[in-house]
N, C-alpha and C. Protein backbone atom coordinates (compact mmCIF):
# COMPACT_ATOMS: atom_id res chain seq x y z
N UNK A 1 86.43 92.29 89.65
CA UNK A 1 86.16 91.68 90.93
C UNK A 1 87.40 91.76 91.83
N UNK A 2 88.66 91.68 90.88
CA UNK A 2 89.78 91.28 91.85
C UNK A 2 90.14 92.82 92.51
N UNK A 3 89.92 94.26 91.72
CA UNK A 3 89.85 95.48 92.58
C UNK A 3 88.90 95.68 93.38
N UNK A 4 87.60 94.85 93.00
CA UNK A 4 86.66 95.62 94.10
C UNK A 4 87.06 94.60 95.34
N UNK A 5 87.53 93.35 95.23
CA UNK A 5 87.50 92.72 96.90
C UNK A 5 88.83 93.16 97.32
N UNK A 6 89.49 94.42 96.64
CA UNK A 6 91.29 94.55 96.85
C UNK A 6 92.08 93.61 98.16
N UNK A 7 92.25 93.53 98.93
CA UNK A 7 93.18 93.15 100.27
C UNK A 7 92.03 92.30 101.25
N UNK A 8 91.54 91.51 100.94
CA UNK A 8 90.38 91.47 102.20
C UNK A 8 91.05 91.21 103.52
N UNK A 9 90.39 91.83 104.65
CA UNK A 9 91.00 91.85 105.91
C UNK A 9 91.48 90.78 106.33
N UNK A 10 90.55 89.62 106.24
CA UNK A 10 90.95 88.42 106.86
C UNK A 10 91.89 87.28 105.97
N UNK A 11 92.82 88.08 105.46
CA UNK A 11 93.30 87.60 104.58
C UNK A 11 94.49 87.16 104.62
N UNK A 12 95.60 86.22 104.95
CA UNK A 12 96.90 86.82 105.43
C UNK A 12 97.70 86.24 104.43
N UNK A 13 97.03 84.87 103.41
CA UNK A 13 97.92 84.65 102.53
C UNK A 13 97.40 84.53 100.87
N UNK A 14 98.48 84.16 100.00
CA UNK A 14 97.63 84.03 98.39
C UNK A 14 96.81 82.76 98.40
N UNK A 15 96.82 82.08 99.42
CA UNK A 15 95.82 81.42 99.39
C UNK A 15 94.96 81.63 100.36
N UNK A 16 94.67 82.62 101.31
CA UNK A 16 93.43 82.76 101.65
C UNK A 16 92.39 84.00 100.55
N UNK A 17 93.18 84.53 99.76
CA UNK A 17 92.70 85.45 99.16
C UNK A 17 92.15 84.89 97.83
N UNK A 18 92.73 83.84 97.20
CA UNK A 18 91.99 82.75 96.06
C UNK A 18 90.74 82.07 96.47
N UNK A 19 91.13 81.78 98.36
CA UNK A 19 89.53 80.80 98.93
C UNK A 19 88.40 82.59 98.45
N UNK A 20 88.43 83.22 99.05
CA UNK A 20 87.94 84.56 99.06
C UNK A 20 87.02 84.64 97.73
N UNK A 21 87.97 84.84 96.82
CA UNK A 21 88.26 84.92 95.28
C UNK A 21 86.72 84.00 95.06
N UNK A 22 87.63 82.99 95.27
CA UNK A 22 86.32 81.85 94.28
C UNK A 22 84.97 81.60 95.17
N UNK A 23 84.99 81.84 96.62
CA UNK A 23 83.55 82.30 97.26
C UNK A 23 82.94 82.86 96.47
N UNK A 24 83.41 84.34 96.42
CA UNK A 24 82.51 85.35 95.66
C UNK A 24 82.10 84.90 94.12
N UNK A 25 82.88 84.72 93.74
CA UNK A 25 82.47 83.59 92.07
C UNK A 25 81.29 82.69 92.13
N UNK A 26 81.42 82.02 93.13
CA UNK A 26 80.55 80.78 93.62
C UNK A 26 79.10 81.39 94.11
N UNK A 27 79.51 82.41 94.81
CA UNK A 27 78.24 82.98 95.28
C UNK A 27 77.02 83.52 94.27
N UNK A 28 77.60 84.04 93.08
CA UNK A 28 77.06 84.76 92.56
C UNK A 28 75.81 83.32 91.77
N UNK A 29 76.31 81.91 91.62
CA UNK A 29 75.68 81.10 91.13
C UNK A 29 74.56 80.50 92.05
N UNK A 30 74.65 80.49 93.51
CA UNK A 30 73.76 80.65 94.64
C UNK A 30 71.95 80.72 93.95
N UNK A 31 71.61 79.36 93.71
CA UNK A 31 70.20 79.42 93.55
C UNK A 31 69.25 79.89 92.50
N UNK A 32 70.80 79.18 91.79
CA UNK A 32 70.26 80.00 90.04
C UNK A 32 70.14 78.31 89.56
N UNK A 33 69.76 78.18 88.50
CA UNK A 33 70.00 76.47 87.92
C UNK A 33 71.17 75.88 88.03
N UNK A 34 71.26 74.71 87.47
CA UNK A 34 72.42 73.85 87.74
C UNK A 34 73.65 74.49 86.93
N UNK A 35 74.63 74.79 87.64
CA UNK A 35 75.91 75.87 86.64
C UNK A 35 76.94 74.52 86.68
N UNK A 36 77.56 74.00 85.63
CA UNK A 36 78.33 72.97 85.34
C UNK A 36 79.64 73.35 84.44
N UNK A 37 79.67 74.91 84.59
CA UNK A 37 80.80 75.57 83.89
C UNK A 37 80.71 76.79 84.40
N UNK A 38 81.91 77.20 84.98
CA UNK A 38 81.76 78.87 85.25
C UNK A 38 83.14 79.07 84.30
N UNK A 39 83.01 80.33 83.23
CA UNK A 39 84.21 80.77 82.84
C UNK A 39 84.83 81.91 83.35
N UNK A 40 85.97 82.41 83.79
CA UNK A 40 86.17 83.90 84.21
C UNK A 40 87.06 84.53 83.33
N UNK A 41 87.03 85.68 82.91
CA UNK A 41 87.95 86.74 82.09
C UNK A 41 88.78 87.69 82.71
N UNK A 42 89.97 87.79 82.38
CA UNK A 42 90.81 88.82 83.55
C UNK A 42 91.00 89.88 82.04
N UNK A 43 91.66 90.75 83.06
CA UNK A 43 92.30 91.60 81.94
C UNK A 43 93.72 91.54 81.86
N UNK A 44 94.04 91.81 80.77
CA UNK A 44 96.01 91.78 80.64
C UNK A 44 96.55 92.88 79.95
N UNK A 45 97.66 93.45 81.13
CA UNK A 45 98.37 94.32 80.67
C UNK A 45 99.73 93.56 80.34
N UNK A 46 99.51 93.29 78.92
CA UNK A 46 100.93 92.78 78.62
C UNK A 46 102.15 93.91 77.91
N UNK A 47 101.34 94.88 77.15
CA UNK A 47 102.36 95.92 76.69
C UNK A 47 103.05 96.41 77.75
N UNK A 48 104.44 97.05 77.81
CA UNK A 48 105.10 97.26 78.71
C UNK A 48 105.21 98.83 78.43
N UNK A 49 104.62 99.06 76.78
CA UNK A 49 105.06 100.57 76.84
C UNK A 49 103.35 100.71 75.92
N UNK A 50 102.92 101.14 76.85
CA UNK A 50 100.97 101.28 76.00
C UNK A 50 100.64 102.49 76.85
N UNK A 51 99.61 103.25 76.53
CA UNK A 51 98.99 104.19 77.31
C UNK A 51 98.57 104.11 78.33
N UNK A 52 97.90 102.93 78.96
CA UNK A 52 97.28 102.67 79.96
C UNK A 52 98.69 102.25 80.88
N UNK A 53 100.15 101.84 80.44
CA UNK A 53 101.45 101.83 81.20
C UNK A 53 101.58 103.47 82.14
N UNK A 54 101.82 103.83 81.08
CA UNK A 54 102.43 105.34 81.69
C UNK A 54 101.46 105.99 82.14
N UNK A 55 99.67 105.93 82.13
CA UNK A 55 98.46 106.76 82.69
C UNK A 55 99.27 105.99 84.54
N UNK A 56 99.44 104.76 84.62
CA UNK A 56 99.45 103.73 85.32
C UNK A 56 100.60 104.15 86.54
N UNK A 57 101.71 104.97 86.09
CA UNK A 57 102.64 104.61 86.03
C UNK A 57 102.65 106.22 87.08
N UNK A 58 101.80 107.39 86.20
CA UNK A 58 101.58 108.46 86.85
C UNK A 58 100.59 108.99 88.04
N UNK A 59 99.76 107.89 88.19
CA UNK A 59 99.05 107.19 88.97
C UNK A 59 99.42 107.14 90.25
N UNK A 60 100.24 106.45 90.50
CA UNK A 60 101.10 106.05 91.54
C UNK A 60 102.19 106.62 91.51
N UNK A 61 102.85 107.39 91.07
CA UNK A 61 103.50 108.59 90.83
C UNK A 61 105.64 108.17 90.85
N UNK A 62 105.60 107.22 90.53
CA UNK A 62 106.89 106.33 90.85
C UNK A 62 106.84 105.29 89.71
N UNK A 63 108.07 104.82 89.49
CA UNK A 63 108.52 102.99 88.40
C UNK A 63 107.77 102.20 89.33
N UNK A 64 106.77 101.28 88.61
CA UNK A 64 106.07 100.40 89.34
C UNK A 64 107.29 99.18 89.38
N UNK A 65 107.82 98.69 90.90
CA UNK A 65 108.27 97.90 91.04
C UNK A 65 108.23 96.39 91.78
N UNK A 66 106.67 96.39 92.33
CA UNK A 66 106.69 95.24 93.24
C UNK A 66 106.54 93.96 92.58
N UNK A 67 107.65 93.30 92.17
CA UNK A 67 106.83 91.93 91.26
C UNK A 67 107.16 90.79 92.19
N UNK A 68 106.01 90.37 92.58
CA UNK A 68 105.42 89.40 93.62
C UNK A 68 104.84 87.90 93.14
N UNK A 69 105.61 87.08 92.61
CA UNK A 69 104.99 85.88 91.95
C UNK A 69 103.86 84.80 93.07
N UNK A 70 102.57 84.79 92.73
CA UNK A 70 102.08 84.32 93.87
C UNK A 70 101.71 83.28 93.99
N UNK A 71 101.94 82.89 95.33
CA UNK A 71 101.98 81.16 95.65
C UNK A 71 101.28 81.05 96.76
N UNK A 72 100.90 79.98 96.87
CA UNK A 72 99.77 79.41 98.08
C UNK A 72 100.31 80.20 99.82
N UNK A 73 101.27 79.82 99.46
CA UNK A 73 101.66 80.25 101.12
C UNK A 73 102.44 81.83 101.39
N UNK A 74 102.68 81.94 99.89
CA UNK A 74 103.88 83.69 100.33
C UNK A 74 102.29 84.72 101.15
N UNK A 75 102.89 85.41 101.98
CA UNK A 75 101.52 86.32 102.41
C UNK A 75 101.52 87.16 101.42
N UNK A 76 100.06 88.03 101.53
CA UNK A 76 99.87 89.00 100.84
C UNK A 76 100.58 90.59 100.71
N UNK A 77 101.08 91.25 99.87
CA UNK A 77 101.71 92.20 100.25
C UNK A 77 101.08 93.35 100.77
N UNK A 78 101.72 94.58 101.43
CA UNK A 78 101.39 94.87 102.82
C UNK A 78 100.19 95.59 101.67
N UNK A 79 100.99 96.71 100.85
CA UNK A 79 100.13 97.36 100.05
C UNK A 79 99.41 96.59 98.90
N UNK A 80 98.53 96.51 98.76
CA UNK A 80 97.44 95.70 97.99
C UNK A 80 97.47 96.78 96.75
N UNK A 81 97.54 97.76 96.57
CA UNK A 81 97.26 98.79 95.45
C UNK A 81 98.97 98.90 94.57
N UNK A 82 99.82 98.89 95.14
CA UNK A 82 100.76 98.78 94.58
C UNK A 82 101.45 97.65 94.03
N UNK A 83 100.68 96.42 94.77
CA UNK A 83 101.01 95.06 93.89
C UNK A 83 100.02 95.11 92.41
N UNK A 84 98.79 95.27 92.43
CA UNK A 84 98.04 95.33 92.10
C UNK A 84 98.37 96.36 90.68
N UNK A 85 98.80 97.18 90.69
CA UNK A 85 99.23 98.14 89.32
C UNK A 85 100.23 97.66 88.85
N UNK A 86 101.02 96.70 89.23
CA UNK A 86 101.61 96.21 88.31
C UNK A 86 101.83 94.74 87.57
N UNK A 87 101.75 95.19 86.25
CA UNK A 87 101.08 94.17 85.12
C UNK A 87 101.55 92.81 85.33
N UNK A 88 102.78 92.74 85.77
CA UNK A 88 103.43 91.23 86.04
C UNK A 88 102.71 91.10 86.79
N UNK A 89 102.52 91.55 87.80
CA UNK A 89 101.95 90.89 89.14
C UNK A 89 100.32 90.51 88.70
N UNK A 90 99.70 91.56 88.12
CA UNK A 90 98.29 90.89 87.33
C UNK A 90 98.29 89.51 86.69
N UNK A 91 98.92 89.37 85.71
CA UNK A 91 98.92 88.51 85.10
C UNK A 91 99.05 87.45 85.88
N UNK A 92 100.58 87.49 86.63
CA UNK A 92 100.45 86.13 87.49
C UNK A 92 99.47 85.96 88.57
N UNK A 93 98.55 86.62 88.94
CA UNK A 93 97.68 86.59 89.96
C UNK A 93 96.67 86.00 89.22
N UNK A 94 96.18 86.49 87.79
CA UNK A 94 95.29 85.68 86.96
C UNK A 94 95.40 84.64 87.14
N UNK A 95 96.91 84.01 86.13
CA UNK A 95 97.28 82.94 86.68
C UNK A 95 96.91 81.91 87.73
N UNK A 96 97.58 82.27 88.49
CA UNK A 96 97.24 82.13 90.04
C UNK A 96 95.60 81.12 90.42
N UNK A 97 94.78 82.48 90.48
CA UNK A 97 93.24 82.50 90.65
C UNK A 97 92.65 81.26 90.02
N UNK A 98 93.53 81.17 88.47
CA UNK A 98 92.66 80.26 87.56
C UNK A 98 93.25 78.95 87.72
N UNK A 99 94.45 78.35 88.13
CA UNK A 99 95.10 76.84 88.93
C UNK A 99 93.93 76.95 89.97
């Protein structure tokens, strides 16, 4: 979910992009029975040296370096795809999403 809504336009900070975030979560329960638990699953790139690192790594064709710890008010970074490939920054965005 968090690649397919990547950068949304109207977006300018990590917390307008979490309101975003949990809309679409919310939406999907829209007129179904009473939901009194939603769980969500991220994925984690915690290896630093795994296959999916270096596929990752050639990808974007450079050392992935943007590590962006995210907080309610820092804005979003400019490039959304290059925060986004890298694993610190996943994780803490998981993070993030799930506070």
């Amino acid at each position: 979910m968090i690649q397919k809504l990547g950068k949304p336009a109207n977006c300018q900070t990590f917390a307008d992009n979490a309101e975003v975030f949990m809309n679409n979560v919310l939406g999907m329960f829209q007129g179904s029975v009473t939901v009194t638990r939603v769980d969500i699953a991220f994925d984690r790139y915690i290896r630093k040296h795994s296959m999916k690192t270096s596929t990752r790594k050639k990808r974007v064709g450079r050392e992935l370096d943007q590590f962006v710890r995210p907080r309610r008010r820092i804005p979003l970074p400019q490039s959304w795809e290059q925060f986004i490939a890298l694993a610190e920054n996943k994780a803490d965005l998981a993070t993030f999403l799930s506070n």
